[in-house]
C-alpha atoms as a PDB file:
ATOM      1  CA  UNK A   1       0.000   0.000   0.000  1.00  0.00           C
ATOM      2  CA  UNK A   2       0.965   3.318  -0.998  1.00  0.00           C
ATOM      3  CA  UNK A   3       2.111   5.430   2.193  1.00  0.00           C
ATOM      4  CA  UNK A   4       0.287   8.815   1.477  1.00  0.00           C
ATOM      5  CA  UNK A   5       0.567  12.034   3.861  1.00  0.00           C
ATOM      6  CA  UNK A   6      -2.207  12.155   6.266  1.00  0.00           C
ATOM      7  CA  UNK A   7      -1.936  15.926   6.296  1.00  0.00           C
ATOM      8  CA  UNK A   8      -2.131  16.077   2.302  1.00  0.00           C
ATOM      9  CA  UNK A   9      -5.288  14.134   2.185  1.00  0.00           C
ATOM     10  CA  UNK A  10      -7.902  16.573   2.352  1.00  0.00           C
ATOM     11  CA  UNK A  11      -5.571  19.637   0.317  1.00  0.00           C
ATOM     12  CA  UNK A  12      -7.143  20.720  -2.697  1.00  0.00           C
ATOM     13  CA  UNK A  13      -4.644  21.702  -5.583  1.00  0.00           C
ATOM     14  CA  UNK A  14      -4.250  26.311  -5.693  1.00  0.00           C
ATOM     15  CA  UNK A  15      -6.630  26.293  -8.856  1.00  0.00           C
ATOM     16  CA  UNK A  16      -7.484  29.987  -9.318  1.00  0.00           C
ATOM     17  CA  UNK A  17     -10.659  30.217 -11.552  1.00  0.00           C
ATOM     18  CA  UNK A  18      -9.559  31.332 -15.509  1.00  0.00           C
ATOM     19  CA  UNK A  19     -12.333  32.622 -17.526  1.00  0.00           C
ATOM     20  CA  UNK A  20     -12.033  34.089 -21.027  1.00  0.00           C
ATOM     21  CA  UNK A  21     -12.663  37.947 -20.527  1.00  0.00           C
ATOM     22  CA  UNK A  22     -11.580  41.042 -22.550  1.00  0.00           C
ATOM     23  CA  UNK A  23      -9.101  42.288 -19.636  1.00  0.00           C
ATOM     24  CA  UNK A  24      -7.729  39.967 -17.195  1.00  0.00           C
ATOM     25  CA  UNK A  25      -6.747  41.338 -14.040  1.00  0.00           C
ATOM     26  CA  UNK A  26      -7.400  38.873 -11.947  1.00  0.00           C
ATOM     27  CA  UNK A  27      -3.601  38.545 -11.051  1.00  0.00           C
ATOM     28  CA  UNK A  28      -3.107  42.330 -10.301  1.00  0.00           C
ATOM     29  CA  UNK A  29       0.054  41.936 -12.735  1.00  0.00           C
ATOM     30  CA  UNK A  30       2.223  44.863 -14.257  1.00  0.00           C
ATOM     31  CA  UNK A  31      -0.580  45.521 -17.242  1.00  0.00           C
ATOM     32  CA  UNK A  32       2.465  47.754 -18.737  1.00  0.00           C
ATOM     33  CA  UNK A  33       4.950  44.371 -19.572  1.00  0.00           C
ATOM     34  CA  UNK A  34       8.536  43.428 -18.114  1.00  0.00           C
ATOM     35  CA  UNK A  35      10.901  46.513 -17.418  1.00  0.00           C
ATOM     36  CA  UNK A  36      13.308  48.044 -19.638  1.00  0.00           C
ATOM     37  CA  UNK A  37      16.603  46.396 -18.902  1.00  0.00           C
ATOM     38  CA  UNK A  38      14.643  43.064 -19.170  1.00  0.00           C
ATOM     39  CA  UNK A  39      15.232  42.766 -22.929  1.00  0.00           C
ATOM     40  CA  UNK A  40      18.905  44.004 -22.835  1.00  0.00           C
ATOM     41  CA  UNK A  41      19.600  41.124 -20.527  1.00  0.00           C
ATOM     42  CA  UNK A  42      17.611  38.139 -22.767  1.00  0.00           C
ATOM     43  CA  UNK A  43      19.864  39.541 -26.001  1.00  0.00           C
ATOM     44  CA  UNK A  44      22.915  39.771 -24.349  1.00  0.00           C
ATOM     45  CA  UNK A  45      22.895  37.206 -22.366  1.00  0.00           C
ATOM     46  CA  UNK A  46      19.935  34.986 -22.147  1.00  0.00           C
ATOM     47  CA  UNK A  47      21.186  31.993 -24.112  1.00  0.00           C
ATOM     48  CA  UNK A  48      24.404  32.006 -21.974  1.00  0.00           C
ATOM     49  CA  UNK A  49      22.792  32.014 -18.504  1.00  0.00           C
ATOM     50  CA  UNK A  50      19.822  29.124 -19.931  1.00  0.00           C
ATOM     51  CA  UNK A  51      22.964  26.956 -20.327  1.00  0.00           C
ATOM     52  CA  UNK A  52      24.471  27.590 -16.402  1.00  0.00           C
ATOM     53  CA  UNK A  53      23.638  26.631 -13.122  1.00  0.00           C
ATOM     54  CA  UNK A  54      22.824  28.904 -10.839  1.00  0.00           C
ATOM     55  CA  UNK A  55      24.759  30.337  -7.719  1.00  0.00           C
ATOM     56  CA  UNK A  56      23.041  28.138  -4.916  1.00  0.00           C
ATOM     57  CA  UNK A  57      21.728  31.398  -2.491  1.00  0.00           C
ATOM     58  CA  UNK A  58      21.354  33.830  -5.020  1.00  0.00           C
ATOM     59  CA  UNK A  59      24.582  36.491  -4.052  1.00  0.00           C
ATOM     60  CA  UNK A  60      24.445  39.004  -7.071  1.00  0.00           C
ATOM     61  CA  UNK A  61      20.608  39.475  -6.194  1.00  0.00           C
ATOM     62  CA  UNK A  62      20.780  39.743  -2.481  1.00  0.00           C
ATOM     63  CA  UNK A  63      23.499  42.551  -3.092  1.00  0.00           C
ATOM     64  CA  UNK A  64      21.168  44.045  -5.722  1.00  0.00           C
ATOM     65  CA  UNK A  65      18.115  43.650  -2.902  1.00  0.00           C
ATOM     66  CA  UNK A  66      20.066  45.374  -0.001  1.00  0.00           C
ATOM     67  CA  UNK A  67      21.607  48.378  -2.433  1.00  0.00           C
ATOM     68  CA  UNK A  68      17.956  48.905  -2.567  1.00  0.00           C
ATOM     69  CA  UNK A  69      16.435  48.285   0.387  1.00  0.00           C
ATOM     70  CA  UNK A  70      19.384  50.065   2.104  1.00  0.00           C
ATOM     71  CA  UNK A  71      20.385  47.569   4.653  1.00  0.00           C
ATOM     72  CA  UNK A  72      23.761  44.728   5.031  1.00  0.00           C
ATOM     73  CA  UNK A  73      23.221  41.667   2.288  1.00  0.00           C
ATOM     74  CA  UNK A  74      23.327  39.282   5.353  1.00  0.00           C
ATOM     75  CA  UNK A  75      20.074  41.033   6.103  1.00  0.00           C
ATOM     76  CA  UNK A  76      18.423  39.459   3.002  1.00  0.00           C
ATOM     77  CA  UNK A  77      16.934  35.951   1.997  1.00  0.00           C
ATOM     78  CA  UNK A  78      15.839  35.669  -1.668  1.00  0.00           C
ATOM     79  CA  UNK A  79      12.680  33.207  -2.854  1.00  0.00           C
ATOM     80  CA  UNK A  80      10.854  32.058  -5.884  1.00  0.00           C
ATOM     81  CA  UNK A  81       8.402  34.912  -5.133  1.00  0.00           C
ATOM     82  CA  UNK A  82       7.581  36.393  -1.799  1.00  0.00           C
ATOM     83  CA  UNK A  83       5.413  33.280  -1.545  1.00  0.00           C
ATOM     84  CA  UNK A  84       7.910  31.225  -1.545  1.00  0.00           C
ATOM     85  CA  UNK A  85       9.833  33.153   1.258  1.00  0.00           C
ATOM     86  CA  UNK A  86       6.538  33.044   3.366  1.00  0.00           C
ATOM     87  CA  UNK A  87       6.476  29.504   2.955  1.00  0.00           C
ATOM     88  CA  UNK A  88      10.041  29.512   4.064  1.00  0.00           C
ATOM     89  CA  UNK A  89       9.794  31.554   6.598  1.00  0.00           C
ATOM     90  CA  UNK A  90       7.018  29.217   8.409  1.00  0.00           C
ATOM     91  CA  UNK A  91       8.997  26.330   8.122  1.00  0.00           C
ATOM     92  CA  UNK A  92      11.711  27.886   9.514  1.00  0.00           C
ATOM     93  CA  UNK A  93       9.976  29.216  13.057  1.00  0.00           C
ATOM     94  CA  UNK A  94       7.735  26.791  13.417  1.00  0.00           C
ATOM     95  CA  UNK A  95       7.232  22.844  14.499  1.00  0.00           C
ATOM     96  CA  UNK A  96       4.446  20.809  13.141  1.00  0.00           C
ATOM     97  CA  UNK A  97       1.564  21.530  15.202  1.00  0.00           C
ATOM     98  CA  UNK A  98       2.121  25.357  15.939  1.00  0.00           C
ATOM     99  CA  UNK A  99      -0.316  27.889  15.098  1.00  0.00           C
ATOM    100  CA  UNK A 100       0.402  30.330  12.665  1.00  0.00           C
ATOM    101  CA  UNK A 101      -1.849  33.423  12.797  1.00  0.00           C
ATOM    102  CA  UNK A 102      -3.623  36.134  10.023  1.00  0.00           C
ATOM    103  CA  UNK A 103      -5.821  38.729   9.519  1.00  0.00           C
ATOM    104  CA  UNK A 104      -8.767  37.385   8.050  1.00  0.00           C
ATOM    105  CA  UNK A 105      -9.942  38.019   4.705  1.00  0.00           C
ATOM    106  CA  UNK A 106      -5.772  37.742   3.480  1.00  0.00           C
ATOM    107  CA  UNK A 107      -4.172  36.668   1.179  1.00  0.00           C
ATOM    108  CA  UNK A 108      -5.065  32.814   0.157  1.00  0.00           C
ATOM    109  CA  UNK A 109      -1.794  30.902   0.123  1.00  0.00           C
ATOM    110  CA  UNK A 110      -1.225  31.362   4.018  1.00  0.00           C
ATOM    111  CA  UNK A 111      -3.315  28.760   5.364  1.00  0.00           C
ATOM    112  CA  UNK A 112      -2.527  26.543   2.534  1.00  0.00           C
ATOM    113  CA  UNK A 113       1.184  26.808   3.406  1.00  0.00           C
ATOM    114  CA  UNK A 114       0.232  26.275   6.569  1.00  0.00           C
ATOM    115  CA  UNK A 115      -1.412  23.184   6.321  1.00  0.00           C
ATOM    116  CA  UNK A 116       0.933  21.719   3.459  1.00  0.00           C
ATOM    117  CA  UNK A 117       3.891  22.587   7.091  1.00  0.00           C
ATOM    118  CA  UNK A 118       1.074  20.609   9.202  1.00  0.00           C
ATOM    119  CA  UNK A 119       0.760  23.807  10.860  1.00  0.00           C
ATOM    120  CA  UNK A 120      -2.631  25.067  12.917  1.00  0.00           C
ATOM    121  CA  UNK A 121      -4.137  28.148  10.869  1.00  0.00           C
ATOM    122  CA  UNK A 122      -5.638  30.647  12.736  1.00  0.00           C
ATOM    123  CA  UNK A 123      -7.521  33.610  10.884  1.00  0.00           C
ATOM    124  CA  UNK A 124      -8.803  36.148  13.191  1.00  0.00           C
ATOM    125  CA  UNK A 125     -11.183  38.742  11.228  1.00  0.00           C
ATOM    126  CA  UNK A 126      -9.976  42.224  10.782  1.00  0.00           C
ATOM    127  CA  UNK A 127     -12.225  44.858  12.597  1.00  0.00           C
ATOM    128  CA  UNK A 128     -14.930  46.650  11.052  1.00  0.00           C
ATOM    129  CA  UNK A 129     -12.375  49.625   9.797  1.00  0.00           C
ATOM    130  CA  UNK A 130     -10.729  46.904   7.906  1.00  0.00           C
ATOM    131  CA  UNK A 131      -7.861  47.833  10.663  1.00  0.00           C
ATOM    132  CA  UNK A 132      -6.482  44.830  12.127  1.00  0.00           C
ATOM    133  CA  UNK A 133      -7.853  43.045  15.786  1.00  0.00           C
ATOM    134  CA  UNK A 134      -4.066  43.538  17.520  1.00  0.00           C
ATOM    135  CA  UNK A 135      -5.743  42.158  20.771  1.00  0.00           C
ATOM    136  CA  UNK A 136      -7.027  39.224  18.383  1.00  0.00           C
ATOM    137  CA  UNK A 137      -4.055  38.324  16.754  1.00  0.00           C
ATOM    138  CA  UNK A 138      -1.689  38.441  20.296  1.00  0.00           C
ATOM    139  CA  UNK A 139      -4.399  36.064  21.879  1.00  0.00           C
ATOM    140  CA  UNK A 140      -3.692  33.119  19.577  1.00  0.00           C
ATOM    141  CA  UNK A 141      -0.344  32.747  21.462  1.00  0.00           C
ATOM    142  CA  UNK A 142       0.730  32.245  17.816  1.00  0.00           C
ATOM    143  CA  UNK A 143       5.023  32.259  17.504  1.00  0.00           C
ATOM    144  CA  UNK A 144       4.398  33.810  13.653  1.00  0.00           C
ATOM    145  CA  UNK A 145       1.656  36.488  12.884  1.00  0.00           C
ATOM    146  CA  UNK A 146       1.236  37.193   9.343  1.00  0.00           C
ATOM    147  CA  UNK A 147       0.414  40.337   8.122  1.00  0.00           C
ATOM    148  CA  UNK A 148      -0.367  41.716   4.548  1.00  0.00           C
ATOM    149  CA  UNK A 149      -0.227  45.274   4.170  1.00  0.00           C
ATOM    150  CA  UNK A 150      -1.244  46.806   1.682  1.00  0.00           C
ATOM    151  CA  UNK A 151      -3.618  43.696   2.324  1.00  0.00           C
ATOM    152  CA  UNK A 152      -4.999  41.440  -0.627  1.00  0.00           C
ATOM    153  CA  UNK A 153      -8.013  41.059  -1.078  1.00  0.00           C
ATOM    154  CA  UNK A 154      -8.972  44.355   0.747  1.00  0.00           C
ATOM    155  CA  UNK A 155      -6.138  46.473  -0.724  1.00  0.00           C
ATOM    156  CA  UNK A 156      -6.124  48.150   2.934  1.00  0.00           C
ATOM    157  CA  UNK A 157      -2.940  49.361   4.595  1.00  0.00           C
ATOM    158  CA  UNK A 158      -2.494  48.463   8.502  1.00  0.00           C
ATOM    159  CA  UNK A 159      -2.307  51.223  10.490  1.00  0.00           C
ATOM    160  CA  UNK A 160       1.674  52.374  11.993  1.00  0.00           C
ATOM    161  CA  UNK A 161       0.577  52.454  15.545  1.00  0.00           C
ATOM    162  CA  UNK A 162      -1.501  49.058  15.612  1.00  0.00           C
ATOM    163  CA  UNK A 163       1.350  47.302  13.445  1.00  0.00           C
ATOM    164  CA  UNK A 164       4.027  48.432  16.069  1.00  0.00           C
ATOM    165  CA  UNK A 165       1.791  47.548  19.021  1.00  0.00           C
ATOM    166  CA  UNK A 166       1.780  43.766  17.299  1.00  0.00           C
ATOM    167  CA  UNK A 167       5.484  43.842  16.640  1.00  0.00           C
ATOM    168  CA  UNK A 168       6.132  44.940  20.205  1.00  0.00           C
ATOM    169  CA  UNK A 169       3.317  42.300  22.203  1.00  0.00           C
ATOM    170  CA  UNK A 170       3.802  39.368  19.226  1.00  0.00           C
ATOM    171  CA  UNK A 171       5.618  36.362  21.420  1.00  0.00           C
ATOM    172  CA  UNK A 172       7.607  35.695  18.149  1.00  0.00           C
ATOM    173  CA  UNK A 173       8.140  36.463  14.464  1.00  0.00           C
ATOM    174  CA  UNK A 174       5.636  39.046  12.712  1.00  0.00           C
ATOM    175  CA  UNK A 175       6.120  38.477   9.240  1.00  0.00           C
ATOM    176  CA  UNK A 176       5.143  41.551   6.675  1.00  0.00           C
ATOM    177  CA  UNK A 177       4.006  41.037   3.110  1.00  0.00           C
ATOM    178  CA  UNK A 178       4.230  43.840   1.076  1.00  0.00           C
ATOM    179  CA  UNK A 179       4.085  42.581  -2.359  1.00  0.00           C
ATOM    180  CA  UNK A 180       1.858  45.955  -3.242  1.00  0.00           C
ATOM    181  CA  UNK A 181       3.572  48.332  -1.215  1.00  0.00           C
ATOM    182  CA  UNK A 182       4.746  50.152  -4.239  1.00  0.00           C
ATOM    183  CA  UNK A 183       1.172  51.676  -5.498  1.00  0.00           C
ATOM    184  CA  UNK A 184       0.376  53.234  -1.810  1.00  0.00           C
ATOM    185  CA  UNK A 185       0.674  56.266  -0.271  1.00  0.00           C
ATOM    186  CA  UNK A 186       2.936  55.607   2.890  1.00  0.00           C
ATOM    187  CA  UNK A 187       2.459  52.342   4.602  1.00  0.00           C
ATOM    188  CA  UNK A 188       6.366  51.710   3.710  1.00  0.00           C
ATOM    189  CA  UNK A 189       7.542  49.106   6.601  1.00  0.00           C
ATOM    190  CA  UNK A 190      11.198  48.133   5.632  1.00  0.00           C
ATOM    191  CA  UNK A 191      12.460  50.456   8.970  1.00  0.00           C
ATOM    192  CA  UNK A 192      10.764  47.511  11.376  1.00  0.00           C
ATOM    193  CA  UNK A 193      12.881  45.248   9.793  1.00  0.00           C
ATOM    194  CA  UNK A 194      16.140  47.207   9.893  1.00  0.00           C
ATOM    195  CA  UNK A 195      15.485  48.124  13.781  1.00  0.00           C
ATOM    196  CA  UNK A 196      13.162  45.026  15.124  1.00  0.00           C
ATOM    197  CA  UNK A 197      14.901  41.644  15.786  1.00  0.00           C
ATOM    198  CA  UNK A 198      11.502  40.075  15.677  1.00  0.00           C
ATOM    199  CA  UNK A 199      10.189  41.433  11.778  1.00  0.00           C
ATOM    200  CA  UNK A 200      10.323  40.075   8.371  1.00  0.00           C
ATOM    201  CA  UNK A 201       9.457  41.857   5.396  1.00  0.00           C
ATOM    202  CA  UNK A 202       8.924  40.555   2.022  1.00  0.00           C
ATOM    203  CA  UNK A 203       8.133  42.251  -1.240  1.00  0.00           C
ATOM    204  CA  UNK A 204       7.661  40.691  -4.512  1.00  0.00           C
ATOM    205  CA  UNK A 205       9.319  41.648  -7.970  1.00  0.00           C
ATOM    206  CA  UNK A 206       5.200  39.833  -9.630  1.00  0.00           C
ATOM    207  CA  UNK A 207       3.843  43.316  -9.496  1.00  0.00           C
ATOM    208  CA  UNK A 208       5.324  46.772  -9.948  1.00  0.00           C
ATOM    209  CA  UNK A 209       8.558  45.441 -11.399  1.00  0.00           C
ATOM    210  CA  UNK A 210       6.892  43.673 -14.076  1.00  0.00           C
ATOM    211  CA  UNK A 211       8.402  40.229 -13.298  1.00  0.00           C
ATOM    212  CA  UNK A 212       5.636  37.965 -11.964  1.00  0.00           C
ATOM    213  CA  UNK A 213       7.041  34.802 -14.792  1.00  0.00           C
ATOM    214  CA  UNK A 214       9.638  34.871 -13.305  1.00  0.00           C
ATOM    215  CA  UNK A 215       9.321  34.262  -9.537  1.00  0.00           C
ATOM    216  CA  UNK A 216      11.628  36.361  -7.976  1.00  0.00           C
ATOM    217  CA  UNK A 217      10.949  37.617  -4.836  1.00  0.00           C
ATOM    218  CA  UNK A 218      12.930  38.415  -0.891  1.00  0.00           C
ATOM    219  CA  UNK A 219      12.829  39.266   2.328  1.00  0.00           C
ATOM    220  CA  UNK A 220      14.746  41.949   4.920  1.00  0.00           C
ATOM    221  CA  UNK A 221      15.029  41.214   8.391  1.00  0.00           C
ATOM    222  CA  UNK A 222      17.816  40.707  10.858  1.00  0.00           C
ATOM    223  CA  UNK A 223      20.242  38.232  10.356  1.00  0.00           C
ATOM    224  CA  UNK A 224      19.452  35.623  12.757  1.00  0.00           C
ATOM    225  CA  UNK A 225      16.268  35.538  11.347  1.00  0.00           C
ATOM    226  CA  UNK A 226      17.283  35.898   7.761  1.00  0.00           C
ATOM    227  CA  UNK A 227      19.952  33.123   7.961  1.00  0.00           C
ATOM    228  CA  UNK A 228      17.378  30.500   9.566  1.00  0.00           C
ATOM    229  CA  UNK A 229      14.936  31.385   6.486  1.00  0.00           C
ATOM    230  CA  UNK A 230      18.432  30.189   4.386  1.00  0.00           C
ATOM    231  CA  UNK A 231      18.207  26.910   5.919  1.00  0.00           C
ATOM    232  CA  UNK A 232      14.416  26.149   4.985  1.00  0.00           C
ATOM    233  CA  UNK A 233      14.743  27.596   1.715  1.00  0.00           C
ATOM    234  CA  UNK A 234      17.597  25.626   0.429  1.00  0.00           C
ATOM    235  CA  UNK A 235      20.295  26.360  -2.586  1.00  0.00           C
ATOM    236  CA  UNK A 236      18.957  27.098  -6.305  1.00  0.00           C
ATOM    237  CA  UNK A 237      15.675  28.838  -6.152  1.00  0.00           C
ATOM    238  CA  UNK A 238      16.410  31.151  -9.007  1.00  0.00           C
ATOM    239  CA  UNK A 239      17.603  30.487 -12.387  1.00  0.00           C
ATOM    240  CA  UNK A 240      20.639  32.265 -13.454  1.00  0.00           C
ATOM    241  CA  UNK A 241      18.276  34.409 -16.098  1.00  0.00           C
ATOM    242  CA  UNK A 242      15.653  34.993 -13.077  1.00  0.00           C
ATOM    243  CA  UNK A 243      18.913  36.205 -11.200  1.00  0.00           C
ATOM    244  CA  UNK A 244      20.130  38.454 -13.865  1.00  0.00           C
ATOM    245  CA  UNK A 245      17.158  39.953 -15.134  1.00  0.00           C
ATOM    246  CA  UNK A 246      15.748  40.926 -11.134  1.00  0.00           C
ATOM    247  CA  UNK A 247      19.378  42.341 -10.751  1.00  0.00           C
ATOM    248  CA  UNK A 248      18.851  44.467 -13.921  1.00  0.00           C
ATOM    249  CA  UNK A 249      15.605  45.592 -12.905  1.00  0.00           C
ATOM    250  CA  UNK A 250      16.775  46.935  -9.497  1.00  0.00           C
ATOM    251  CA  UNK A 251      19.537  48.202 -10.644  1.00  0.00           C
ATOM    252  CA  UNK A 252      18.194  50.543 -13.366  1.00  0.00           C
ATOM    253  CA  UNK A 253      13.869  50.103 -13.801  1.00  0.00           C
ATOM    254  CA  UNK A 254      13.409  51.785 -10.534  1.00  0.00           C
ATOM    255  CA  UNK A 255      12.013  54.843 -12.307  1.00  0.00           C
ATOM    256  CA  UNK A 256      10.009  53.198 -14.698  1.00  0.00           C
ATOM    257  CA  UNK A 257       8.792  50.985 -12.435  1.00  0.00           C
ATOM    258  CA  UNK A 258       7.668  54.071 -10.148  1.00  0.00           C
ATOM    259  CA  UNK A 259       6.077  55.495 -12.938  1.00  0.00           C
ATOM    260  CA  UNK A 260       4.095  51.975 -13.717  1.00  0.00           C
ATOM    261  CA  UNK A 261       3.068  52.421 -10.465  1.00  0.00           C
ATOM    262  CA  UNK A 262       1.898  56.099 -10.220  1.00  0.00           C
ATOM    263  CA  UNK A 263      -0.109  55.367 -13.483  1.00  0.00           C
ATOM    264  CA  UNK A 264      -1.725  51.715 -11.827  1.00  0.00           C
ATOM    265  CA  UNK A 265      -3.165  54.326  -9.450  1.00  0.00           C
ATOM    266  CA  UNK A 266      -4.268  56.449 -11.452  1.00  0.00           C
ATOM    267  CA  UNK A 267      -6.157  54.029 -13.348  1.00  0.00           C
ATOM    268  CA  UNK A 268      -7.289  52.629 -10.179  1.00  0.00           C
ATOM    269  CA  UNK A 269      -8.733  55.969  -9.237  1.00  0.00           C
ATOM    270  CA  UNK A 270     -10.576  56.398 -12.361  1.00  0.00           C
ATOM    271  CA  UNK A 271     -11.957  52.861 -12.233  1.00  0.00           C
ATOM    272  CA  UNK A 272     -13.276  53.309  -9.118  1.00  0.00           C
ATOM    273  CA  UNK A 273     -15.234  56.893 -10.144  1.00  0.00           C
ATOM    274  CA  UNK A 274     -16.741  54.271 -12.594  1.00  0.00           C
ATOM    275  CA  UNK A 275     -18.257  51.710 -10.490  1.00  0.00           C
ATOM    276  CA  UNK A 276     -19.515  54.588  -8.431  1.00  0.00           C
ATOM    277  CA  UNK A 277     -21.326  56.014 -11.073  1.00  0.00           C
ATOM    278  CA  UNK A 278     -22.872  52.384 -11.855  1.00  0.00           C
ATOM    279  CA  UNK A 279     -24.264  52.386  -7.872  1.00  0.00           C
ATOM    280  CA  UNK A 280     -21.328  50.629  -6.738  1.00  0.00           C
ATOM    281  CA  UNK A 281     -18.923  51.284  -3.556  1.00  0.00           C
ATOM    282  CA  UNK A 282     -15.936  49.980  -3.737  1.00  0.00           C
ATOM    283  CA  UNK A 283     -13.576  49.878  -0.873  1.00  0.00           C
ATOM    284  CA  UNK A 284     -10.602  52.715  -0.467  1.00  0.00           C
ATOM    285  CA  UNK A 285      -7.424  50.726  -1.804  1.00  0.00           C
ATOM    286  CA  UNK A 286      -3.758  51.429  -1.476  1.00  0.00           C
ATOM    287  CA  UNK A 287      -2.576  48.458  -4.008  1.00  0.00           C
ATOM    288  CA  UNK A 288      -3.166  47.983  -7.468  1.00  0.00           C
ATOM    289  CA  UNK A 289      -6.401  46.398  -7.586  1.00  0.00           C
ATOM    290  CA  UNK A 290     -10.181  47.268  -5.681  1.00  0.00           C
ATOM    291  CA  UNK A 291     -12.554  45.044  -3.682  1.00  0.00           C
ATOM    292  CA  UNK A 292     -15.898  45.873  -4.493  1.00  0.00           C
ATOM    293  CA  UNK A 293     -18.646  44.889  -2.421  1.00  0.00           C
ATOM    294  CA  UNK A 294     -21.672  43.468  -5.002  1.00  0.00           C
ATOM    295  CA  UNK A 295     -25.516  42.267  -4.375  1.00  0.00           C
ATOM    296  CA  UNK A 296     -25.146  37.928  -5.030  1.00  0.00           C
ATOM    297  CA  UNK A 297     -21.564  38.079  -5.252  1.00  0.00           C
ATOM    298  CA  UNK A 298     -21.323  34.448  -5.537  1.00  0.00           C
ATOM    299  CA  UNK A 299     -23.843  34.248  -8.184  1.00  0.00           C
ATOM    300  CA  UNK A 300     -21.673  37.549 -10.107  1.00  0.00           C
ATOM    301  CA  UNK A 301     -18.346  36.055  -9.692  1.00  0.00           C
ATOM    302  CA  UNK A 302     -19.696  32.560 -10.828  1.00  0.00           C
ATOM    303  CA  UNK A 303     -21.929  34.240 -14.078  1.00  0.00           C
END
């Protein structure tokens, strides 16, 4: 008899629903393509790099990631997409059977990571203001608290003083996802990873940077927690042309990328004047995308 996971039994494949629709933006990808410097490095050197292994823990990227973050390199960890370092980052705090603990609506691979880690998820709901339940969160005793900000699905930023307040009461790690920090006004938390020994922040090259086929993503923090993320992530999670291209794009698309970003929001902006006209209300967003609050959603989202 096959020996199958008890844990995997009941896990349903990630199988985001694909529909054929005039504009997709269901991913809340970079509608405006890859950066710049993106091309220069698939026709100078993309054929070379296809043909190479890569370095095992990713060295040219982490010094690209810490030029621009502005912190040491042994104060960065490096994934196949922030996803990958949250994934990381729970197996690396956490023992089979811990509880791992989220604002709830957030963002869906959490508790899936979670369980795949045999891990207890435990959402607690955000408050009414879409701020998040600090007192909520510290109850679960959890030894990581996740925390998206701006958050998906809501698009909401947390709020400085309750974030701090968790970072300062949290028993453990607070991990901060920031893959859409880049389209909001404020809400920038790379200082509580530079000062806090207990904070991890990841961002995400999928969105403003254009780069989501790729899988690029990494994380600040401070080094004791960065170099126990190193042991749960393991050598070669790049390809070289990943490496290259994310080093390229940090290196040089930081403009364009900003002004991807200012015009996302603008576009957001405009978008939601539109469902407003229509009778809609769509909730205030800081990210690149809006959650819009519909009679029958289920029957909507399923027509």
């Amino acid at each position: 008899m096959i020996p199958f996971r008890d844990t995997y039994r009941d896990i349903p494949l990630y199988s985001p629903a694909r529909k054929r629709c005039r504009v997709d933006l269901s991913d809340n990808t970079n509608l405006f393509g890859a950066p710049p410097s993106a091309e220069r490095v698939l026709r100078e050197e993309g054929l070379q790099l296809l043909a190479r292994y890569p370095a095992g823990y990713a060295p040219d990227l982490k010094r690209a990631v810490a030029a621009y973050a502005g912190v040491a390199v042994d104060s960065v960890t490096t994934g196949c997409g922030s996803d990958d370092v949250i994934d990381c980052a729970l197996r690396a705090f956490l023992e089979p059977g811990d509880a791992v603990a989220f604002p709830d609506p957030t963002f869906v691979m959490v508790p899936l990571f979670a369980r795949l880690s045999a891990l207890r998820p435990v959402p607690v709901p955000l408050r009414e203001d879409l701020e998040l339940d600090v007192d909520g969160l510290l109850a679960t005793g959890a030894k990581l608290i996740y925390v998206c900000t701006p958050n998906n699905p809501t698009g909401t930023v947390a709020s400085r003083a309750a974030l701090e307040r968790l970072v300062d009461r949290a028993p453990g790690v607070v991990l901060i996802d920031q893959a859409y920090v880049e389209f909001a006004r404020g809400g920038d938390f790379l200082d509580l990873a530079r000062t806090r020994p207990n904070v991890l922040v990841t961002r995400t090259m999928s969105k403003a940077f254009g780069l989501a086929g790729l899988r690029v993503g990494w994380a600040v923090g401070a080094p004791a927690l960065v170099a126990e993320v190193e042991k749960a992530r393991g050598p070669y999670k790049h390809t070289a042309l990943g490496e290259a291209v994310a080093v390229s794009a940090l290196a040089e698309d930081v403009p364009w990328m900003e002004a991807c970003a200012a015009e996302a929001v603008e576009n957001r902006e405009r978008l939601r004047g539109g469902l407003k006209v229509l009778g809609l209300e769509p909730l205030p967003s800081e990210a690149n995308f809006l959650l819009v609050p519909v009679p029958e959603a289920r029957r909507v989202g399923e027509g």
